[in-house]
PDB file of N, CA and C in Angstrom:
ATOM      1  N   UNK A   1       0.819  -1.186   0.000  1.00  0.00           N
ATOM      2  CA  UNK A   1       0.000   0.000   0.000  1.00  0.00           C
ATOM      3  C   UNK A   1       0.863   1.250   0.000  1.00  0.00           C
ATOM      4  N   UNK A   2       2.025   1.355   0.960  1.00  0.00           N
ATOM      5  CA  UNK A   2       2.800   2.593   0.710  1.00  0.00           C
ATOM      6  C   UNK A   2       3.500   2.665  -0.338  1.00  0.00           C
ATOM      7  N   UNK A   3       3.979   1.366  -1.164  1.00  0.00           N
ATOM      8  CA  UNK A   3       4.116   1.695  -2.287  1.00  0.00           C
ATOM      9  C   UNK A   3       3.656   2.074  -3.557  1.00  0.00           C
ATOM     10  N   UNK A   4       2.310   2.039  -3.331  1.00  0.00           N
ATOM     11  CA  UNK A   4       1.287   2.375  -4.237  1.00  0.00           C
ATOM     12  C   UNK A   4       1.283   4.498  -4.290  1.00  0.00           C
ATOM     13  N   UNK A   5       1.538   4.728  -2.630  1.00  0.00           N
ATOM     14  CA  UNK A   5       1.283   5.621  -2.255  1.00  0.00           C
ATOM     15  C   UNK A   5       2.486   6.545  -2.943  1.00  0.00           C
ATOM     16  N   UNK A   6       3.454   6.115  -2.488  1.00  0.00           N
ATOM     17  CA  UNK A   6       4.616   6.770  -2.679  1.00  0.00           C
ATOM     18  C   UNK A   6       4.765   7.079  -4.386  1.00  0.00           C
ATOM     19  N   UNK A   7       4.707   5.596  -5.401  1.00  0.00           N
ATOM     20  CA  UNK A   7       5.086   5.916  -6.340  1.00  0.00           C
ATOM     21  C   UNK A   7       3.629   6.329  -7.434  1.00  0.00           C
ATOM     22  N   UNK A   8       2.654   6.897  -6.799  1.00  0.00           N
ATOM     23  CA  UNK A   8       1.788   7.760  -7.765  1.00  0.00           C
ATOM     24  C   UNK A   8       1.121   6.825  -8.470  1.00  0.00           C
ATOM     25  N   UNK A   9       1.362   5.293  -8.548  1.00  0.00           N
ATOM     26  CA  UNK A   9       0.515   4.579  -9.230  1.00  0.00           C
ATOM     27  C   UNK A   9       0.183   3.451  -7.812  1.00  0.00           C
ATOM     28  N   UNK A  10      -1.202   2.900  -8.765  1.00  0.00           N
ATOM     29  CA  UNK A  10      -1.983   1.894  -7.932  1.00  0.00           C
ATOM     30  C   UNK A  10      -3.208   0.961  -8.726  1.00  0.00           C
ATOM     31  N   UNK A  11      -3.743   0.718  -7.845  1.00  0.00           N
ATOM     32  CA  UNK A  11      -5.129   0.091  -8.339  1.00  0.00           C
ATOM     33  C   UNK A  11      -6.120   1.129  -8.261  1.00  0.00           C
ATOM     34  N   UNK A  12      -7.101   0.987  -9.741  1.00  0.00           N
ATOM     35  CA  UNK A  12      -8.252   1.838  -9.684  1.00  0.00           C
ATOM     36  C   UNK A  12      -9.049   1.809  -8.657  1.00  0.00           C
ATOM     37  N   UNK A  13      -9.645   0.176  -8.662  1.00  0.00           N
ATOM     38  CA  UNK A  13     -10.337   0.124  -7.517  1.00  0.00           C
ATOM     39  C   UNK A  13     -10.465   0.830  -6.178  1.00  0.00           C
ATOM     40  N   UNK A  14      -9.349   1.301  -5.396  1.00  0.00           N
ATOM     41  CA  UNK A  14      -9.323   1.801  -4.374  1.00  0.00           C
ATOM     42  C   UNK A  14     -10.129   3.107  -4.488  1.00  0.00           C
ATOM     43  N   UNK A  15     -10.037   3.760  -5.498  1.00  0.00           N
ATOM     44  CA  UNK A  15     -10.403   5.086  -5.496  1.00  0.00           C
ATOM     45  C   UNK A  15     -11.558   5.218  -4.743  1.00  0.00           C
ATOM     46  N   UNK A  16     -12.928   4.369  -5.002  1.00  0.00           N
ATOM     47  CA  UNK A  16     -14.347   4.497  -4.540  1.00  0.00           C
ATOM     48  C   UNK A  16     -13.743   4.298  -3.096  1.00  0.00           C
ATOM     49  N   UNK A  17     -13.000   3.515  -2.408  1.00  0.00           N
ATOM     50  CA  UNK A  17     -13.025   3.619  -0.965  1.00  0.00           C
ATOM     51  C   UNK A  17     -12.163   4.776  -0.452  1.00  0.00           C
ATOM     52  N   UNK A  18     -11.271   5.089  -1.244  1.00  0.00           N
ATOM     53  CA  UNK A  18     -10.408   6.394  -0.333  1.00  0.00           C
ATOM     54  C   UNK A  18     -11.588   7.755  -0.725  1.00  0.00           C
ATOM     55  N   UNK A  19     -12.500   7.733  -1.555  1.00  0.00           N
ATOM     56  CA  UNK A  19     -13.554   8.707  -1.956  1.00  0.00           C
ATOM     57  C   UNK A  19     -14.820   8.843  -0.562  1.00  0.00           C
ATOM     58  N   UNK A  20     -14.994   7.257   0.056  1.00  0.00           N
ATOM     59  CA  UNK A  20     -15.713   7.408   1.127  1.00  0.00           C
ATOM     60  C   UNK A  20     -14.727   7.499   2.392  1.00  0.00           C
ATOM     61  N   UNK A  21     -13.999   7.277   2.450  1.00  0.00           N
ATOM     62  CA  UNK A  21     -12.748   8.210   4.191  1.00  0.00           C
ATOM     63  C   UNK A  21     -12.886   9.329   4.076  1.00  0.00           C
ATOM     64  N   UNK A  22     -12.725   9.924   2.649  1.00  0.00           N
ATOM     65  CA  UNK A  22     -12.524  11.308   2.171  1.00  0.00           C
ATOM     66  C   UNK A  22     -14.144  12.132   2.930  1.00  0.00           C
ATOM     67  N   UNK A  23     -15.514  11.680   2.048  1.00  0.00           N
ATOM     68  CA  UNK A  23     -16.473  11.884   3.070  1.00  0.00           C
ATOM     69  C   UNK A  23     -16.553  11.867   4.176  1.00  0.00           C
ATOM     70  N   UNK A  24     -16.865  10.605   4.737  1.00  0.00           N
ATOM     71  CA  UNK A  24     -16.277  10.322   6.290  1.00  0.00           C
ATOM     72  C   UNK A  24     -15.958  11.372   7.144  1.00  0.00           C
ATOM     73  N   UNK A  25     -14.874  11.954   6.888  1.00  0.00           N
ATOM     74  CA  UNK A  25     -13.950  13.077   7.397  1.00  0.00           C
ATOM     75  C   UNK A  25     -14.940  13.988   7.923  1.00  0.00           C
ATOM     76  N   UNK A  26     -15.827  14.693   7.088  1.00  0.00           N
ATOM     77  CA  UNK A  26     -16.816  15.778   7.271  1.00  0.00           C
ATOM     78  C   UNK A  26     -18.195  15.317   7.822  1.00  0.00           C
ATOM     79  N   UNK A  27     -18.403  14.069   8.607  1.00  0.00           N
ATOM     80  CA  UNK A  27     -19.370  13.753   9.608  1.00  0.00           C
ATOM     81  C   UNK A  27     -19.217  13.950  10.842  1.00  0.00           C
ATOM     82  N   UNK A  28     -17.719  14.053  11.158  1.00  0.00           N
ATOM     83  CA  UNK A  28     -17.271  14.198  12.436  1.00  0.00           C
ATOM     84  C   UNK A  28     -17.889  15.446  12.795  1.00  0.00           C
ATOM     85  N   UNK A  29     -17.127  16.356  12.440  1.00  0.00           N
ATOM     86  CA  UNK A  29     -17.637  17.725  13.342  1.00  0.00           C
ATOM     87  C   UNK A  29     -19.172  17.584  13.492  1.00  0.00           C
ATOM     88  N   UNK A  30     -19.907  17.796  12.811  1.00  0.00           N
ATOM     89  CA  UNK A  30     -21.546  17.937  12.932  1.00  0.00           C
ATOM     90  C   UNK A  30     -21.722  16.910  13.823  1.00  0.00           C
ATOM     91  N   UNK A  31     -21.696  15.700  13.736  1.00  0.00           N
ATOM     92  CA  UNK A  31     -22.144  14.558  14.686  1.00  0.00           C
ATOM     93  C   UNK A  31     -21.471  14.882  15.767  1.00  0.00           C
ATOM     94  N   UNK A  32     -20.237  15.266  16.366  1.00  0.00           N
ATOM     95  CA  UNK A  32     -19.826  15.574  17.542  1.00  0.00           C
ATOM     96  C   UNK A  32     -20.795  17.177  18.067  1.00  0.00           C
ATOM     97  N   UNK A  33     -21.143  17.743  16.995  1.00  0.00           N
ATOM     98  CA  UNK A  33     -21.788  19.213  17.527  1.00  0.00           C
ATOM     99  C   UNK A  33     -23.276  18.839  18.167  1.00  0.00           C
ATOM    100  N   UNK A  34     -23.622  17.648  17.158  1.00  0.00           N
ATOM    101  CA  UNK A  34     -24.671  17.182  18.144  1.00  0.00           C
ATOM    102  C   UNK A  34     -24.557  16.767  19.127  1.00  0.00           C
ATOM    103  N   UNK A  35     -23.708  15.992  19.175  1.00  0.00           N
ATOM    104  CA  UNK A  35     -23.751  14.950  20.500  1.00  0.00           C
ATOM    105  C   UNK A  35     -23.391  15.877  21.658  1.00  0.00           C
ATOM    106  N   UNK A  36     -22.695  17.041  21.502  1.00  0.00           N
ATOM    107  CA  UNK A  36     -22.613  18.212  22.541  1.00  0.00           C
ATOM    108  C   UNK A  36     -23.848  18.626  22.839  1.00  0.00           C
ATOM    109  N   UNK A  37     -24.835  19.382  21.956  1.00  0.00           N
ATOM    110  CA  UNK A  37     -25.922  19.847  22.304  1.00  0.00           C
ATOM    111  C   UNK A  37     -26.610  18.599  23.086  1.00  0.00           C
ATOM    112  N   UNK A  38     -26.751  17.351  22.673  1.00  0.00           N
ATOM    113  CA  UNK A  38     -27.702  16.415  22.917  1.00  0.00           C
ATOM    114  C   UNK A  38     -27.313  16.397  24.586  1.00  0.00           C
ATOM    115  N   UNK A  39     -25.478  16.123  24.974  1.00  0.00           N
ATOM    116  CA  UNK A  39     -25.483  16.579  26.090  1.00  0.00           C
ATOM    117  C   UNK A  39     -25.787  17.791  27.247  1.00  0.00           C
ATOM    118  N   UNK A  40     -25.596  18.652  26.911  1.00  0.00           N
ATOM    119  CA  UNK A  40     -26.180  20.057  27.305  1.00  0.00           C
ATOM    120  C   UNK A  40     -27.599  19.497  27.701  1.00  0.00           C
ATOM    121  N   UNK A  41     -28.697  19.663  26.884  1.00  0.00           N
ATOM    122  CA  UNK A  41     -29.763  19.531  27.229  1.00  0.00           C
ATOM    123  C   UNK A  41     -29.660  18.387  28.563  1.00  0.00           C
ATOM    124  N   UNK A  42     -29.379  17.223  27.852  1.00  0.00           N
ATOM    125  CA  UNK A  42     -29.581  16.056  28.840  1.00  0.00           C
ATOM    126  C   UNK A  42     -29.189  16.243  30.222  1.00  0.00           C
ATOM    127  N   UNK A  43     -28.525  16.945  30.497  1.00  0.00           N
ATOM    128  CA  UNK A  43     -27.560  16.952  31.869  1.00  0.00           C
ATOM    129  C   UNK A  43     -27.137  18.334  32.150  1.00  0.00           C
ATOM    130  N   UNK A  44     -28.585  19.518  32.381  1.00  0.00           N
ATOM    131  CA  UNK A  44     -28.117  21.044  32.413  1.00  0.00           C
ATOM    132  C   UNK A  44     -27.973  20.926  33.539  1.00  0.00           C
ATOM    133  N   UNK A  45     -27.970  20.297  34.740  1.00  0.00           N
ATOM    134  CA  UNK A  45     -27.466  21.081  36.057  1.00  0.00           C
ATOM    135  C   UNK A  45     -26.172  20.160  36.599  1.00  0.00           C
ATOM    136  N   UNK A  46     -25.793  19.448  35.558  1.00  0.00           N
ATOM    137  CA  UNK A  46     -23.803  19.239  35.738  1.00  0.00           C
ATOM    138  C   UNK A  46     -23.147  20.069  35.159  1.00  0.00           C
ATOM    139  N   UNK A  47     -22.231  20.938  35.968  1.00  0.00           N
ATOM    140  CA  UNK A  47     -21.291  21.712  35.406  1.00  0.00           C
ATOM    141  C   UNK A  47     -19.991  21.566  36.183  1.00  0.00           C
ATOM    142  N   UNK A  48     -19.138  22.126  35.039  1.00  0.00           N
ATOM    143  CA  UNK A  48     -17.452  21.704  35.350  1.00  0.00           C
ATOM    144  C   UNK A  48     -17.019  22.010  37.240  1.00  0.00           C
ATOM    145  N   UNK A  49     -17.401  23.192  37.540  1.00  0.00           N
ATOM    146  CA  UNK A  49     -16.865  23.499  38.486  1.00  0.00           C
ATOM    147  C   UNK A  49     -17.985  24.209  40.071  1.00  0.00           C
ATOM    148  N   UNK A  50     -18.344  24.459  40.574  1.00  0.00           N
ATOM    149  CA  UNK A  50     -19.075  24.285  41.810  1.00  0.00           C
ATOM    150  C   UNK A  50     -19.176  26.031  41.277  1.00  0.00           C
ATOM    151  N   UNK A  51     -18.640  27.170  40.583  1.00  0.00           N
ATOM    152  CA  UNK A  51     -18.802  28.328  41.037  1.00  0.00           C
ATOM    153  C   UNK A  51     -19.666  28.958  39.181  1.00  0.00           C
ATOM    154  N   UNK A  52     -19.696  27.867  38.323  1.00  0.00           N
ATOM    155  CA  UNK A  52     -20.386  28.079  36.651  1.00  0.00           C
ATOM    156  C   UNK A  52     -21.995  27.734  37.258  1.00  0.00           C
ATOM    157  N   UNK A  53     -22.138  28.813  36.557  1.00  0.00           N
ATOM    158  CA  UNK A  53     -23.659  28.947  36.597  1.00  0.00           C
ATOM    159  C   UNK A  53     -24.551  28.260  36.105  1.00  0.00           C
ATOM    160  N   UNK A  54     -25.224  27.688  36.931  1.00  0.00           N
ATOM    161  CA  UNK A  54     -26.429  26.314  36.036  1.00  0.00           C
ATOM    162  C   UNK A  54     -27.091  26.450  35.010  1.00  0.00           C
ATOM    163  N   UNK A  55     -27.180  27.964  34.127  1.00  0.00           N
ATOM    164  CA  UNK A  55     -27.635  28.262  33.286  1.00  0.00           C
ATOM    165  C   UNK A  55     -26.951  28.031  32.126  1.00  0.00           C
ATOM    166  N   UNK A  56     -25.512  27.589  32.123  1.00  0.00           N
ATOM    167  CA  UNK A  56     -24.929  27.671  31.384  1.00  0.00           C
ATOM    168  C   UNK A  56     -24.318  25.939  31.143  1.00  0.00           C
ATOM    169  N   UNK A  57     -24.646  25.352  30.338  1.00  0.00           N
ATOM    170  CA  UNK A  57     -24.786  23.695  30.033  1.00  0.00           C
ATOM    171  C   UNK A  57     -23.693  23.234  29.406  1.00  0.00           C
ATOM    172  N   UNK A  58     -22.510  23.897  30.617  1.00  0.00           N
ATOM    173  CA  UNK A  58     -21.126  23.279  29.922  1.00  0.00           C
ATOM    174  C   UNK A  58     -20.634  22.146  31.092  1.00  0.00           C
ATOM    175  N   UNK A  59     -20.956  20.637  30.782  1.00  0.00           N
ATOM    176  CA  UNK A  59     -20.252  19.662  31.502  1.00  0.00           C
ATOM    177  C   UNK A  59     -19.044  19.349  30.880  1.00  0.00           C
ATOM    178  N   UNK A  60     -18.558  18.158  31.844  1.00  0.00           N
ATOM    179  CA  UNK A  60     -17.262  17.312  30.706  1.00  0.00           C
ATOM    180  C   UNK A  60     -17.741  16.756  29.656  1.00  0.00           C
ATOM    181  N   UNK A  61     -18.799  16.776  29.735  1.00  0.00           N
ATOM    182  CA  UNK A  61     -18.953  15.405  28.181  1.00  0.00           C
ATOM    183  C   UNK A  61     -19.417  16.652  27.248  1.00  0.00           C
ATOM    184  N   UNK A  62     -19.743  17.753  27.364  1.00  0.00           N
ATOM    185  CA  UNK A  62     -20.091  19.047  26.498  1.00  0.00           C
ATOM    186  C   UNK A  62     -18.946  19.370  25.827  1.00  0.00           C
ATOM    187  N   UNK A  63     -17.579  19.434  27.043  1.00  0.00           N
ATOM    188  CA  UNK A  63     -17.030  20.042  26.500  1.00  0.00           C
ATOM    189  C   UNK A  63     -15.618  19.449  25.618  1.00  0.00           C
ATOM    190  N   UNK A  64     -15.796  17.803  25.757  1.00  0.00           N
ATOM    191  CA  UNK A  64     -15.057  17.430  25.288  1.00  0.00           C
ATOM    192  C   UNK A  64     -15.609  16.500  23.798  1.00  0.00           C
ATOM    193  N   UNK A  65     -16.833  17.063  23.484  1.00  0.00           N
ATOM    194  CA  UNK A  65     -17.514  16.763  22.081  1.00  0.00           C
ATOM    195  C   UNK A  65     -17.321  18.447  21.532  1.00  0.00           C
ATOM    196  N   UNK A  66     -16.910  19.113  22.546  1.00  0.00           N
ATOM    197  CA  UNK A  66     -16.884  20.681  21.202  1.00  0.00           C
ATOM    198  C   UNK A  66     -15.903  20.348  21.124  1.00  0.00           C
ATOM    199  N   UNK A  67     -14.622  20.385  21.845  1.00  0.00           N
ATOM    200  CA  UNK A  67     -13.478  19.591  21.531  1.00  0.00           C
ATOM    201  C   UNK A  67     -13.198  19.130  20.382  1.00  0.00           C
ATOM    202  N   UNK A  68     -13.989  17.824  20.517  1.00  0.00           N
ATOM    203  CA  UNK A  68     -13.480  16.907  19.473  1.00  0.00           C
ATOM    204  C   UNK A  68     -14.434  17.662  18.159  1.00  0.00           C
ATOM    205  N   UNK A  69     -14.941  18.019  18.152  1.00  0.00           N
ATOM    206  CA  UNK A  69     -15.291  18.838  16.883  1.00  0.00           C
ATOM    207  C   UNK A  69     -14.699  20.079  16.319  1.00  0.00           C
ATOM    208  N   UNK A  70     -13.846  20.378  17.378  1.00  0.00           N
ATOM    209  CA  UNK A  70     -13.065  21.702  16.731  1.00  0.00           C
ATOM    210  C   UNK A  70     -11.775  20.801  16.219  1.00  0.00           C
ATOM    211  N   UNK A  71     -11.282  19.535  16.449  1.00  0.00           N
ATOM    212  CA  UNK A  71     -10.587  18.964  16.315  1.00  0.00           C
ATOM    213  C   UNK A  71     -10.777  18.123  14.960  1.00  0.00           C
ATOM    214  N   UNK A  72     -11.804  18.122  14.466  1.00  0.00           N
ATOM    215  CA  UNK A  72     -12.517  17.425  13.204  1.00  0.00           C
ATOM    216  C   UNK A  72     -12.856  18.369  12.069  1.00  0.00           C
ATOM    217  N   UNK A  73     -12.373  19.873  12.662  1.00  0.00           N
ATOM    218  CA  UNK A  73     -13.125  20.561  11.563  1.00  0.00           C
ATOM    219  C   UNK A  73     -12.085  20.952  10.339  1.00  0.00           C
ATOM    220  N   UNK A  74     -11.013  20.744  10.268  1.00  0.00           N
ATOM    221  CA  UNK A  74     -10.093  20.584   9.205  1.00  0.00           C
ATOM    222  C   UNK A  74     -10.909  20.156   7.453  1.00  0.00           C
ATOM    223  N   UNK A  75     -11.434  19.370   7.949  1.00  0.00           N
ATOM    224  CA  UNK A  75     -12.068  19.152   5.931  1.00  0.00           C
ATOM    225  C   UNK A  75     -12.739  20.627   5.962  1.00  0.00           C
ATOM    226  N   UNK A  76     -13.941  20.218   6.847  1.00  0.00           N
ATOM    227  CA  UNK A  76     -14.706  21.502   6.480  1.00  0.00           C
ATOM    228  C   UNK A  76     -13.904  23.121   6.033  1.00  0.00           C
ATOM    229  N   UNK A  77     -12.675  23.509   6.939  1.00  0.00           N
ATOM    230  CA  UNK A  77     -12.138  24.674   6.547  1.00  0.00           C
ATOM    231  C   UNK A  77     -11.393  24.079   5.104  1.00  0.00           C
ATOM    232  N   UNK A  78     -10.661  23.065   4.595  1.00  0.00           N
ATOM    233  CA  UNK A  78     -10.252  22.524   3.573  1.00  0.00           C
ATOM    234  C   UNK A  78     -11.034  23.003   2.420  1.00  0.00           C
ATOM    235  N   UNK A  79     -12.502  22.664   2.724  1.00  0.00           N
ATOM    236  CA  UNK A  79     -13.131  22.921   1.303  1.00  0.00           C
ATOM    237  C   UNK A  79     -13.902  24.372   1.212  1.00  0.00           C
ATOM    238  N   UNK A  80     -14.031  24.702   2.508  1.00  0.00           N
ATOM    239  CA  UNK A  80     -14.327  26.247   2.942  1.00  0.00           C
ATOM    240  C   UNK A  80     -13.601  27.008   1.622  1.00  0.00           C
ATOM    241  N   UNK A  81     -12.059  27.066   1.897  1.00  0.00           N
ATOM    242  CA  UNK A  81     -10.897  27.379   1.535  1.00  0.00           C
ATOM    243  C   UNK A  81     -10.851  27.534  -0.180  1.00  0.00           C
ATOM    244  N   UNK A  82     -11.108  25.911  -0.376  1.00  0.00           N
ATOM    245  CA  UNK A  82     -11.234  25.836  -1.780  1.00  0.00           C
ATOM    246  C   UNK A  82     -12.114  26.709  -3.024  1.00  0.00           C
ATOM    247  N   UNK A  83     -13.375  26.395  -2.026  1.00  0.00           N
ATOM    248  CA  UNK A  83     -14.492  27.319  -2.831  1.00  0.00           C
ATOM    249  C   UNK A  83     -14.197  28.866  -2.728  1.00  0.00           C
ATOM    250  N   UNK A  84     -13.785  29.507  -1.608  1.00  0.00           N
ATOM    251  CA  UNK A  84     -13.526  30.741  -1.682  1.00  0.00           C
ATOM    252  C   UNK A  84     -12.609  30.994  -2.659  1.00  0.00           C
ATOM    253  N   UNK A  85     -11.548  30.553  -2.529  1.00  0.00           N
ATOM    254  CA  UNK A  85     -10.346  30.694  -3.552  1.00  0.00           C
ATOM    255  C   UNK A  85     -10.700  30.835  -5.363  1.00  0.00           C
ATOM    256  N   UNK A  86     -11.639  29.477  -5.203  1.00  0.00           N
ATOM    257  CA  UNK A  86     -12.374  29.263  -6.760  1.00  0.00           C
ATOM    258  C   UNK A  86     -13.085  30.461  -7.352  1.00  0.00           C
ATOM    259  N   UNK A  87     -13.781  30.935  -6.046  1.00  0.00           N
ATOM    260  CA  UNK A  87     -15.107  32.018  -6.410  1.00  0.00           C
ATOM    261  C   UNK A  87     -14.758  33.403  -6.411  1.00  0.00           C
ATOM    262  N   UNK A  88     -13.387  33.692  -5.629  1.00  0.00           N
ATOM    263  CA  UNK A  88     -12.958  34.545  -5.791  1.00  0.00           C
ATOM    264  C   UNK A  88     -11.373  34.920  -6.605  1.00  0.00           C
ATOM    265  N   UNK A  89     -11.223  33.471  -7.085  1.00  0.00           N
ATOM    266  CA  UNK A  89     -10.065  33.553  -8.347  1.00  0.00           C
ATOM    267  C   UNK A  89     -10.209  34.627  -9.420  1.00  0.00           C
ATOM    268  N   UNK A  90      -9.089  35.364  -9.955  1.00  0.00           N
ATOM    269  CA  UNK A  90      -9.685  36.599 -11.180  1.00  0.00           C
ATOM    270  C   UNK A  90      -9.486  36.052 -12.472  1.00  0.00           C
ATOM    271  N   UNK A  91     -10.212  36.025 -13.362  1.00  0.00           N
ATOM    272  CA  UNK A  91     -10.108  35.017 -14.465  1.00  0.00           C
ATOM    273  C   UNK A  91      -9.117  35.806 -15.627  1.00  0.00           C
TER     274      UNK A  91
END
């Protein structure tokens, strides 16, 4: 496989599966943004520290799904990036 990688050639076949990782990639953030909110709601009067205000629905499991979604959001700025560049290329 790394030699496939390295020297620019390979099997066609693979393409359709490195095309769905490639997707893949951009489920993370959103599904982790949910699963934050889903926590929030579920569990508003756990919060991190004894002196955060119960109004405010930041536990550990809140805050380590925004976390991991700021940590996932790389495609999304990737293609962010792309399209701007495209749309604002001067022809």
């Amino acid at each position: 496989m790394t030699r496939f990688a390295a020297t620019g050639t390979g099997n066609a076949s693979l393409t359709p599966a490195v095309d769905v990782t490639g997707r893949l990639g951009f489920a993370a953030t959103p599904i982790f943004a949910l699963m934050a909110g889903v926590s929030a709601v579920s569990a508003p009067g756990m919060t991190m520290c004894s002196v955060a205000s119960p109004l405010v629905p930041i536990n550990d499991m809140v805050l380590m799904y925004l976390l991991m979604s700021v940590f996932h959001l790389s495609p999304w700025l990737k293609l962010l990036s792309r399209r701007f560049a495209t749309s604002h290329h001067p022809n």
